[in-house]
N, C-alpha and C. Protein backbone atom coordinates (compact mmCIF):
# COMPACT_ATOMS: atom_id res chain seq x y z
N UNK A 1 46.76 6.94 -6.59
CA UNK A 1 45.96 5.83 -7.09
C UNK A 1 45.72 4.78 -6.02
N UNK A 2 46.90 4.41 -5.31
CA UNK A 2 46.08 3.75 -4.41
C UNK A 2 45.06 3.77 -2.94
N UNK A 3 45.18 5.39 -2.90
CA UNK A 3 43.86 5.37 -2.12
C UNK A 3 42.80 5.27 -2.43
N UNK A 4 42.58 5.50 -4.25
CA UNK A 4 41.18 4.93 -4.55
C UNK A 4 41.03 3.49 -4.58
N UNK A 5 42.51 2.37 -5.19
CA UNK A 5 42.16 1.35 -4.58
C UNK A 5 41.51 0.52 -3.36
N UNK A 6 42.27 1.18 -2.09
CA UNK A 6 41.74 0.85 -0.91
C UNK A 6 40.26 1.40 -0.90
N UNK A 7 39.99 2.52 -0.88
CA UNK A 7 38.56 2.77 -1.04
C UNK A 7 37.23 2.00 -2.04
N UNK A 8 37.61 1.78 -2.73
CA UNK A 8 36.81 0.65 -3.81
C UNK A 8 37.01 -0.80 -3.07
N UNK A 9 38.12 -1.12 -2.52
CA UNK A 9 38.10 -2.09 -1.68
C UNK A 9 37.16 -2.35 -0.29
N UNK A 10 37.22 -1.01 0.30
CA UNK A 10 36.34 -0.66 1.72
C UNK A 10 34.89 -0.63 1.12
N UNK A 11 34.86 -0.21 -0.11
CA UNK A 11 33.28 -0.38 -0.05
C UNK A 11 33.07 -1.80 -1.18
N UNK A 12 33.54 -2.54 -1.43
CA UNK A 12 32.99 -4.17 -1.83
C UNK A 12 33.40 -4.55 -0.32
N UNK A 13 33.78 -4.25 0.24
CA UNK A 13 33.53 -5.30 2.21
C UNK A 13 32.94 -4.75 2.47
N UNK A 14 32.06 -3.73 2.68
CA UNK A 14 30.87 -3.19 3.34
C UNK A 14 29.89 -3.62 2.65
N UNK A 15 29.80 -4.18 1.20
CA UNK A 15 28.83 -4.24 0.13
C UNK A 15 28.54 -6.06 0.39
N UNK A 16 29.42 -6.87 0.52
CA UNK A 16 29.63 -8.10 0.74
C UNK A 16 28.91 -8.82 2.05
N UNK A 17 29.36 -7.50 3.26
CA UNK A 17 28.83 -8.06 4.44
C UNK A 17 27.56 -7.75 4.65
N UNK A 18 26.81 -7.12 4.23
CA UNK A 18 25.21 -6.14 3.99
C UNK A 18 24.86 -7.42 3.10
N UNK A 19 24.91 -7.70 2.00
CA UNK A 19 24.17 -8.74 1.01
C UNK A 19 23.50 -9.71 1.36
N UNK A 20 23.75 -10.27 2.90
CA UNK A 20 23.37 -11.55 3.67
C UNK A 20 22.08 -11.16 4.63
N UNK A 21 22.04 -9.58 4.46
CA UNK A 21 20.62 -9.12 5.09
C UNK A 21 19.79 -9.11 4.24
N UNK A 22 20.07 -8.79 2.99
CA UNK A 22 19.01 -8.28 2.18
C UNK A 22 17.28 -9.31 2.45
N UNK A 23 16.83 -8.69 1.50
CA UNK A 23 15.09 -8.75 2.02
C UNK A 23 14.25 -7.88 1.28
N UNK A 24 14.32 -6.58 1.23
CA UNK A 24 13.34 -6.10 0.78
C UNK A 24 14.34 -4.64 0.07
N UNK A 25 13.88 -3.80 -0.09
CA UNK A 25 14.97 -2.05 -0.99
C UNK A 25 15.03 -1.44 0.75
N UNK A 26 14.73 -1.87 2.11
CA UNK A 26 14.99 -1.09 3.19
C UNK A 26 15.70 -1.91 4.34
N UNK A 27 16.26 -2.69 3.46
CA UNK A 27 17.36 -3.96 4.38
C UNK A 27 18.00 -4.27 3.49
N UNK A 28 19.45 -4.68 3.83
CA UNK A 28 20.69 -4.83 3.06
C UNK A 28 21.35 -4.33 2.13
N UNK A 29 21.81 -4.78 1.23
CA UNK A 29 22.57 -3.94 0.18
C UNK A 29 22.06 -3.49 -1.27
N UNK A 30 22.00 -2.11 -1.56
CA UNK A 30 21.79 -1.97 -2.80
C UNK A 30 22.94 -1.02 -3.45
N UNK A 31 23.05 -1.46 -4.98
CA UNK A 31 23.83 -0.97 -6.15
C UNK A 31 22.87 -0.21 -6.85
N UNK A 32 23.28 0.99 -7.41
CA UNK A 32 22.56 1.39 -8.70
C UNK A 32 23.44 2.19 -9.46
N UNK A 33 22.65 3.29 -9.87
CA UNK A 33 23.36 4.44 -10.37
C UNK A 33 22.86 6.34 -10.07
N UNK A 34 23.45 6.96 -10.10
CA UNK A 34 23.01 8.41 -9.91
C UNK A 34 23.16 9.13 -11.15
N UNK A 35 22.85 9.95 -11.04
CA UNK A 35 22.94 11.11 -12.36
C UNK A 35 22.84 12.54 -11.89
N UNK A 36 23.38 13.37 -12.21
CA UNK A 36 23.39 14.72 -11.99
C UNK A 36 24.92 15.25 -11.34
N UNK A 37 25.37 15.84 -10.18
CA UNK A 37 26.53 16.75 -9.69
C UNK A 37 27.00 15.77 -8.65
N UNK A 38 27.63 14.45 -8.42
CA UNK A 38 27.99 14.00 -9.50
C UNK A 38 27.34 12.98 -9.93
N UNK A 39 27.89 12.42 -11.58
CA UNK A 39 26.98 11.02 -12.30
C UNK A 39 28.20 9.38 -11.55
N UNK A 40 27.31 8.99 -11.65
CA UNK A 40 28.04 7.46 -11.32
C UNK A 40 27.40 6.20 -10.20
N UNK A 41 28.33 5.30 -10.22
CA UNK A 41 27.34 4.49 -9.49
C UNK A 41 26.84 5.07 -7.45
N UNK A 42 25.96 4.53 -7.30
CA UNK A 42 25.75 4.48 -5.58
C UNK A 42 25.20 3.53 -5.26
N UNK A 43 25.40 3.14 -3.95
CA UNK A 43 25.37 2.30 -2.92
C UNK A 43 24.66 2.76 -1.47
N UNK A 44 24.03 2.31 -1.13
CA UNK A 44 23.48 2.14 0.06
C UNK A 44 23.51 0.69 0.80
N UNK A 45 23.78 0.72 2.21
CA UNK A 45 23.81 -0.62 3.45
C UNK A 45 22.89 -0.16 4.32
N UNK A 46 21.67 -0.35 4.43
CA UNK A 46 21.02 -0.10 5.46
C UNK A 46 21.96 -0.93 7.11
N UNK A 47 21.44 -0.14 7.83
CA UNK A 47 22.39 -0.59 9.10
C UNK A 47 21.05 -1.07 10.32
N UNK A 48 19.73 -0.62 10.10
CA UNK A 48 18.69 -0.84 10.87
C UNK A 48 17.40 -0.36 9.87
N UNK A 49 16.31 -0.18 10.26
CA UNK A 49 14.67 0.20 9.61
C UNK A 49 15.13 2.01 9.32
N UNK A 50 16.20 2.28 10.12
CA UNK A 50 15.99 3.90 9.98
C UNK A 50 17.18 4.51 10.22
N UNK A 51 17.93 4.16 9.78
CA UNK A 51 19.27 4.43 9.39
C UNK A 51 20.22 3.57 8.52
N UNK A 52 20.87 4.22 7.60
CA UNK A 52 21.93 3.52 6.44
C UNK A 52 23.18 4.40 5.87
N UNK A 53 24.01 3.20 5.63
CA UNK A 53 25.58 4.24 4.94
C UNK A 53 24.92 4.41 3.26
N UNK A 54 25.61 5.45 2.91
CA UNK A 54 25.28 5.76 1.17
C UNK A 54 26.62 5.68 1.02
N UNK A 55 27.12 5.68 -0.27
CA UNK A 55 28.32 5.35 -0.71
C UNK A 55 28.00 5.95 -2.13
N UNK A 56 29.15 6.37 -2.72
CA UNK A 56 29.17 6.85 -4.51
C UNK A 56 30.30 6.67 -4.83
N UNK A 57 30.45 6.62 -6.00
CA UNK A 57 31.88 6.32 -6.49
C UNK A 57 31.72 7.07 -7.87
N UNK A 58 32.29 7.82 -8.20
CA UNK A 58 31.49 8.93 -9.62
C UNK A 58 32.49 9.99 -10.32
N UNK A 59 31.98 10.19 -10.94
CA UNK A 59 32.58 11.61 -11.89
C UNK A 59 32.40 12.94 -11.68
N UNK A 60 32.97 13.54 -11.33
CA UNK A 60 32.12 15.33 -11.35
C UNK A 60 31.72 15.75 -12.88
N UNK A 61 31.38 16.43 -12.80
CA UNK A 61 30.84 17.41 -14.06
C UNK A 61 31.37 18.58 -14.57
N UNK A 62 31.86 19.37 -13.35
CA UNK A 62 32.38 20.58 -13.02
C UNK A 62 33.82 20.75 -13.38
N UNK A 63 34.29 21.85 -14.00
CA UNK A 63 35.21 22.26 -14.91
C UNK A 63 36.66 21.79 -13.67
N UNK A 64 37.54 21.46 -14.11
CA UNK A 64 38.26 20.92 -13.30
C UNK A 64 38.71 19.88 -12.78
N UNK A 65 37.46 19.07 -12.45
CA UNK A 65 37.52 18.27 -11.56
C UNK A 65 37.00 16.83 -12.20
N UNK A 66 37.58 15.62 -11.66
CA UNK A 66 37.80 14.09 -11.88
C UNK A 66 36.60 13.28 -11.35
N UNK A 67 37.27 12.38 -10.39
CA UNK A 67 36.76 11.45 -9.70
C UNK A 67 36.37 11.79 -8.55
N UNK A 68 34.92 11.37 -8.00
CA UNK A 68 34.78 11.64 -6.27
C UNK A 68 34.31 10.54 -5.90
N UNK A 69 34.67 10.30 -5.12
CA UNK A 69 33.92 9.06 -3.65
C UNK A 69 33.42 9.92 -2.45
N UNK A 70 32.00 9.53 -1.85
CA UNK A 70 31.62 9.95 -0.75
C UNK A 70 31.16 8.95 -0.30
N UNK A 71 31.14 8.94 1.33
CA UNK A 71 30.32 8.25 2.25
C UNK A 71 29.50 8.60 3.25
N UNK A 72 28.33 8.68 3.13
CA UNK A 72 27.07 9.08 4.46
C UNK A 72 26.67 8.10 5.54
N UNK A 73 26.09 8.84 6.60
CA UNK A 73 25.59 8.03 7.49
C UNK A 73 24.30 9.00 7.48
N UNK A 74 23.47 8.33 7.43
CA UNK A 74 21.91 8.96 7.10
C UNK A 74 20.72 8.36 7.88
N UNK A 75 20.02 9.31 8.12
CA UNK A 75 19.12 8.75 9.19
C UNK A 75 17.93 8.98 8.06
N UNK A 76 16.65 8.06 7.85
CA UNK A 76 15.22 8.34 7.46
C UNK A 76 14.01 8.31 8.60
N UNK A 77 13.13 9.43 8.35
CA UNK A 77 11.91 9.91 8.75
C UNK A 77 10.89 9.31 7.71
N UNK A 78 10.85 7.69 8.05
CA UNK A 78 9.91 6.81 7.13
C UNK A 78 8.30 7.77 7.17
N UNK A 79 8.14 7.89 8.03
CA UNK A 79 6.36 8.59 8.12
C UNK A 79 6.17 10.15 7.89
N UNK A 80 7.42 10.62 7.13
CA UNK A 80 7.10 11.86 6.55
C UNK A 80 6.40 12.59 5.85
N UNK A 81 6.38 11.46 4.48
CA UNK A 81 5.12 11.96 3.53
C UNK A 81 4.54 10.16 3.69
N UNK A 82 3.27 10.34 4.04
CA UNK A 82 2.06 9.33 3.46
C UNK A 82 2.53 9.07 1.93
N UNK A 83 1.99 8.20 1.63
CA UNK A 83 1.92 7.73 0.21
C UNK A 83 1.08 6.19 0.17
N UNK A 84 0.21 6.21 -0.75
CA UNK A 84 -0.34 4.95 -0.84
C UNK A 84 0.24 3.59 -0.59
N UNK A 85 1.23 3.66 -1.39
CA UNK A 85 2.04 2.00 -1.75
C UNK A 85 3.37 2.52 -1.45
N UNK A 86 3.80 1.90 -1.04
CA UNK A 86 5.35 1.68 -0.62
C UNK A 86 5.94 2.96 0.72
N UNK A 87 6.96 3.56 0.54
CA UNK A 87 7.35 4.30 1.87
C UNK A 87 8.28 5.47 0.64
N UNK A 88 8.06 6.75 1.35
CA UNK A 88 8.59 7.85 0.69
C UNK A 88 9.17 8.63 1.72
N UNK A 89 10.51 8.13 2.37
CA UNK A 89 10.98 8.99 3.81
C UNK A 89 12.13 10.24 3.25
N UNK A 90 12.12 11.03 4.16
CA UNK A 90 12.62 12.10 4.18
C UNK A 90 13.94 11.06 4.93
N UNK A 91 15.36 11.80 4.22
CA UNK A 91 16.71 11.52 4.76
C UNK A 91 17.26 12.87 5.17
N UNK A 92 18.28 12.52 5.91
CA UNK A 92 19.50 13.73 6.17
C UNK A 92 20.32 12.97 6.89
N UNK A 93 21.67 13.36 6.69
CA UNK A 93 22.91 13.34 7.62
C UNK A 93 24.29 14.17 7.35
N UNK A 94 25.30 12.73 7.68
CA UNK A 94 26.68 13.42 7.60
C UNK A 94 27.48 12.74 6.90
N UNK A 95 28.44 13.36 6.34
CA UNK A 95 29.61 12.05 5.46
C UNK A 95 30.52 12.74 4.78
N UNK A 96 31.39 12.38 4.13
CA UNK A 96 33.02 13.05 3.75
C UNK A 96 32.85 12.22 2.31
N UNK A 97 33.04 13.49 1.75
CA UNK A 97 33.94 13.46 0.45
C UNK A 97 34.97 13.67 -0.19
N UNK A 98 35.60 12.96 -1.14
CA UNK A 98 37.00 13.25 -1.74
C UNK A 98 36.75 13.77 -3.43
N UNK A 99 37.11 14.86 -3.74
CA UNK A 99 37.37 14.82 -5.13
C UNK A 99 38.08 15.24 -5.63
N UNK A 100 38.66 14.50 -7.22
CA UNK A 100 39.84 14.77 -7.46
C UNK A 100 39.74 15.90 -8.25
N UNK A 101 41.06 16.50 -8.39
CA UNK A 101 41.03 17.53 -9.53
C UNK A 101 41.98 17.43 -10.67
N UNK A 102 41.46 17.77 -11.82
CA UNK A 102 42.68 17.50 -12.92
C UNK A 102 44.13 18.42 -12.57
N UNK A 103 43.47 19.54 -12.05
CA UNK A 103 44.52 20.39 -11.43
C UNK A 103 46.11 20.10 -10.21
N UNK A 104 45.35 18.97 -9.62
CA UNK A 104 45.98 18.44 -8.65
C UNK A 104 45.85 18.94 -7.51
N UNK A 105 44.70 19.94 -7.50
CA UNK A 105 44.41 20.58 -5.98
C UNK A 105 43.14 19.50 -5.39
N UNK A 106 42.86 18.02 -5.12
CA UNK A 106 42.28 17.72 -4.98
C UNK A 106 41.49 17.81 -3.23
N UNK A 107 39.97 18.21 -3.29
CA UNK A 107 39.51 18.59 -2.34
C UNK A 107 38.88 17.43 -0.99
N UNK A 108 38.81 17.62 -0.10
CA UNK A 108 38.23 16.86 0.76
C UNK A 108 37.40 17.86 1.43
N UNK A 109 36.15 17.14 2.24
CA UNK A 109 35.23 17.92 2.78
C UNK A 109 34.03 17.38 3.35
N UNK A 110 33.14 17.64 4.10
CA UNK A 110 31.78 17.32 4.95
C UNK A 110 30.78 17.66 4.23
N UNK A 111 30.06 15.90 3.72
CA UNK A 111 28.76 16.37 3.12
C UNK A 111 27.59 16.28 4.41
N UNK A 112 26.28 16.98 3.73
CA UNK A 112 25.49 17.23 5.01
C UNK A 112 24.09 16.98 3.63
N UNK A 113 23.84 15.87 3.22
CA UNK A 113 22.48 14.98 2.65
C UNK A 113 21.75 15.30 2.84
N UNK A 114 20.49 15.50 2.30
CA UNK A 114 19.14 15.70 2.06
C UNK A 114 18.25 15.39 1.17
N UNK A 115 17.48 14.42 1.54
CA UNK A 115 16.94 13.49 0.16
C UNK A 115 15.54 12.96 0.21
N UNK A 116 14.89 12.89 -0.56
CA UNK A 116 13.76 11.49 -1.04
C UNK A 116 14.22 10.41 -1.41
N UNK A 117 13.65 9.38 -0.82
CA UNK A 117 13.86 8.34 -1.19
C UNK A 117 12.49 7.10 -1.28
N UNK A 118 12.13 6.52 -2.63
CA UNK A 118 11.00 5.92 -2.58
C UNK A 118 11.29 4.25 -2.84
N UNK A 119 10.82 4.16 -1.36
CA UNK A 119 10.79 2.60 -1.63
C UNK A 119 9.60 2.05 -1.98
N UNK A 120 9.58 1.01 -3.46
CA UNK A 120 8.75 0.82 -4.04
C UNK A 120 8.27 -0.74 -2.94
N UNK A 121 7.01 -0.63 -3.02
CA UNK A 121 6.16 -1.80 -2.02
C UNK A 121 6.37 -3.02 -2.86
N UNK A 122 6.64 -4.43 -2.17
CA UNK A 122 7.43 -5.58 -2.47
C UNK A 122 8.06 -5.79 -3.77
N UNK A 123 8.89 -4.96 -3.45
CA UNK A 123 10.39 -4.66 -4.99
C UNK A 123 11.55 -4.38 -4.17
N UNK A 124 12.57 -4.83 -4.95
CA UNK A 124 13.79 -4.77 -4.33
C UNK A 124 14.30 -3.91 -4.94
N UNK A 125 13.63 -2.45 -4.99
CA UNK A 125 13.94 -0.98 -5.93
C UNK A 125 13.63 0.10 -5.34
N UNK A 126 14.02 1.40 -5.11
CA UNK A 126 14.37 2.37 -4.92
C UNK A 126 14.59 3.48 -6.10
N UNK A 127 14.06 4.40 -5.94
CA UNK A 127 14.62 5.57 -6.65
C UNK A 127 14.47 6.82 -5.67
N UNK A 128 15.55 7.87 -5.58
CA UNK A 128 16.42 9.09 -4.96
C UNK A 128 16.22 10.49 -5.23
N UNK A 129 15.81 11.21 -4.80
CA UNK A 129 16.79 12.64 -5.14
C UNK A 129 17.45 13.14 -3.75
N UNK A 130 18.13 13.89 -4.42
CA UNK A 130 19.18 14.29 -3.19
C UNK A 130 19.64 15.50 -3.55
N UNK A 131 19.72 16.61 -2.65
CA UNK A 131 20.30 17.78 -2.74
C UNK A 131 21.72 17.48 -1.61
N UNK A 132 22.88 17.93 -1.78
CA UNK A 132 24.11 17.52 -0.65
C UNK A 132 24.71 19.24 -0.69
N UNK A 133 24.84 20.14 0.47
CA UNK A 133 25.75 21.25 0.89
C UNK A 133 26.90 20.51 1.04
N UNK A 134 27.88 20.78 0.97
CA UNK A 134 29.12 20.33 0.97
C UNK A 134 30.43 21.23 1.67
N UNK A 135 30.95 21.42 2.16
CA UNK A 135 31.77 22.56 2.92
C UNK A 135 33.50 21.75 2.80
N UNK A 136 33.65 22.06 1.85
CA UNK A 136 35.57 21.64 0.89
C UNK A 136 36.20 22.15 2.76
N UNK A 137 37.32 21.62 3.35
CA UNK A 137 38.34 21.81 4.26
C UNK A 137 39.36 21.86 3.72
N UNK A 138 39.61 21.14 2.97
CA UNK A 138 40.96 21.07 2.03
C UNK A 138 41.11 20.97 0.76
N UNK A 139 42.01 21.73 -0.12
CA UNK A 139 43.21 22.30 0.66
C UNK A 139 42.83 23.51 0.99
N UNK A 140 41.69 24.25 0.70
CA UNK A 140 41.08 25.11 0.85
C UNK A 140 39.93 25.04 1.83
N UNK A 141 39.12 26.11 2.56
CA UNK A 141 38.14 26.20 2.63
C UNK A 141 36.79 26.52 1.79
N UNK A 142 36.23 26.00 1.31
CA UNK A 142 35.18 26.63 -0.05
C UNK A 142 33.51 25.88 0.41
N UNK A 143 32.54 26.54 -0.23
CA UNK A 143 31.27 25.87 0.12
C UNK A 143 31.07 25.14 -1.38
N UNK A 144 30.57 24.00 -1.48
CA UNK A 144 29.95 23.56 -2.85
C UNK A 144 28.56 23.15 -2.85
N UNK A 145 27.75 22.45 -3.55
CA UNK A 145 26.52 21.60 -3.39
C UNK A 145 26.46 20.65 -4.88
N UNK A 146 26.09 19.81 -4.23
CA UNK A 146 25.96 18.16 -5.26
C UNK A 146 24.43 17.91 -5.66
N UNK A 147 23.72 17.49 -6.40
CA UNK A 147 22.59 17.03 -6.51
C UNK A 147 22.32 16.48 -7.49
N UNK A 148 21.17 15.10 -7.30
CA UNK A 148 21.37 13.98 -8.03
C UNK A 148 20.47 12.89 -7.88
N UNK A 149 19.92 12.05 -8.90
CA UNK A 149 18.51 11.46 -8.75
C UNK A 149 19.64 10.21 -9.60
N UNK A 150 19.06 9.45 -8.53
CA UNK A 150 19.34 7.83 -8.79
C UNK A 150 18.34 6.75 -8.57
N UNK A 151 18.66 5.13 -8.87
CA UNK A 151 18.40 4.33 -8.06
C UNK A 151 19.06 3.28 -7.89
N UNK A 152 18.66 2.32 -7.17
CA UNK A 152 19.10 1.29 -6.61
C UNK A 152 18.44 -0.41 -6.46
N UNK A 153 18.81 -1.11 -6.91
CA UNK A 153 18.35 -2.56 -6.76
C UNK A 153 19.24 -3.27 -5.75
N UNK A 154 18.42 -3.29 -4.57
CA UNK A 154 18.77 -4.26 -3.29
C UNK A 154 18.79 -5.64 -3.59
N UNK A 155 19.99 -6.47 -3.09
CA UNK A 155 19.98 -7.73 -3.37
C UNK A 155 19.92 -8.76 -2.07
């Protein structure tokens, strides 16, 4: 239990120090929620115009298994798809996940992101999809995949 403390802790100070950028859904901090493999809240800190951390804090779905936290570092390809109004960039990166298991075999592992993401033109809103490969290290080696449509209100 208390590494999820500290972790819920690490991400309200990452969430705290991002809030003083905010501006627009592609600068500073946003909260929302996700839905799908797994459901629960997410977070994004943009760190520049074209790169940002994602953050989740959530439930699995999947027979077994509890609570997960992940964290990405994600790069966007803002001029991927055209779109009239607002920006629709292609994401990908890297980031580690933890999830628990009711079992007590709880897994850790390298997510590898892949997403839409639409930033709506002067709104401090966002909405997601995301497909995530996932490759478990521990305690096992195993492959998984996550996927999941959210959004987010930047403050």
């Amino acid at each position: 239990m208390k590494k999820h403390l500290l972790l819920a802790v690490c991400l309200v100070t990452l969430a705290s120090s991002g809030a003083a950028a905010a501006g627009s859904n592609a600068s500073g901090f946003g909260l929302g929620v996700m839905l799908g493999e797994p459901n629960g809240l997410s977070a994004k800190l943009w760190s520049n115009n074209n790169t940002a951390f994602n953050f989740g804090l959530a439930w699995s779905t999947k027979k077994d298994a509890g609570e997960t936290m992940h964290a990405d570092y994600v790069w966007h390809k803002m001029d991927a798809i055209d779109v009239d109004e607002g920006a629709l960039p292609f994401y990908y990166g890297i980031g580690v996940r933890y999830r628990g298991r009711d079992s007590g075999d709880d897994n850790i592992g390298v997510r590898f992101p892949l997403g839409l993401d639409y930033l709506f033109a002067g709104s401090a809103f966002d909405v997601f999809l995301e497909v995530v490969p996932i490759m478990d290290l521990a305690p096992d080696t195993d492959f998984d995949i996550n996927a999941a449509l959210g959004g987010r209100f930047f403050f």
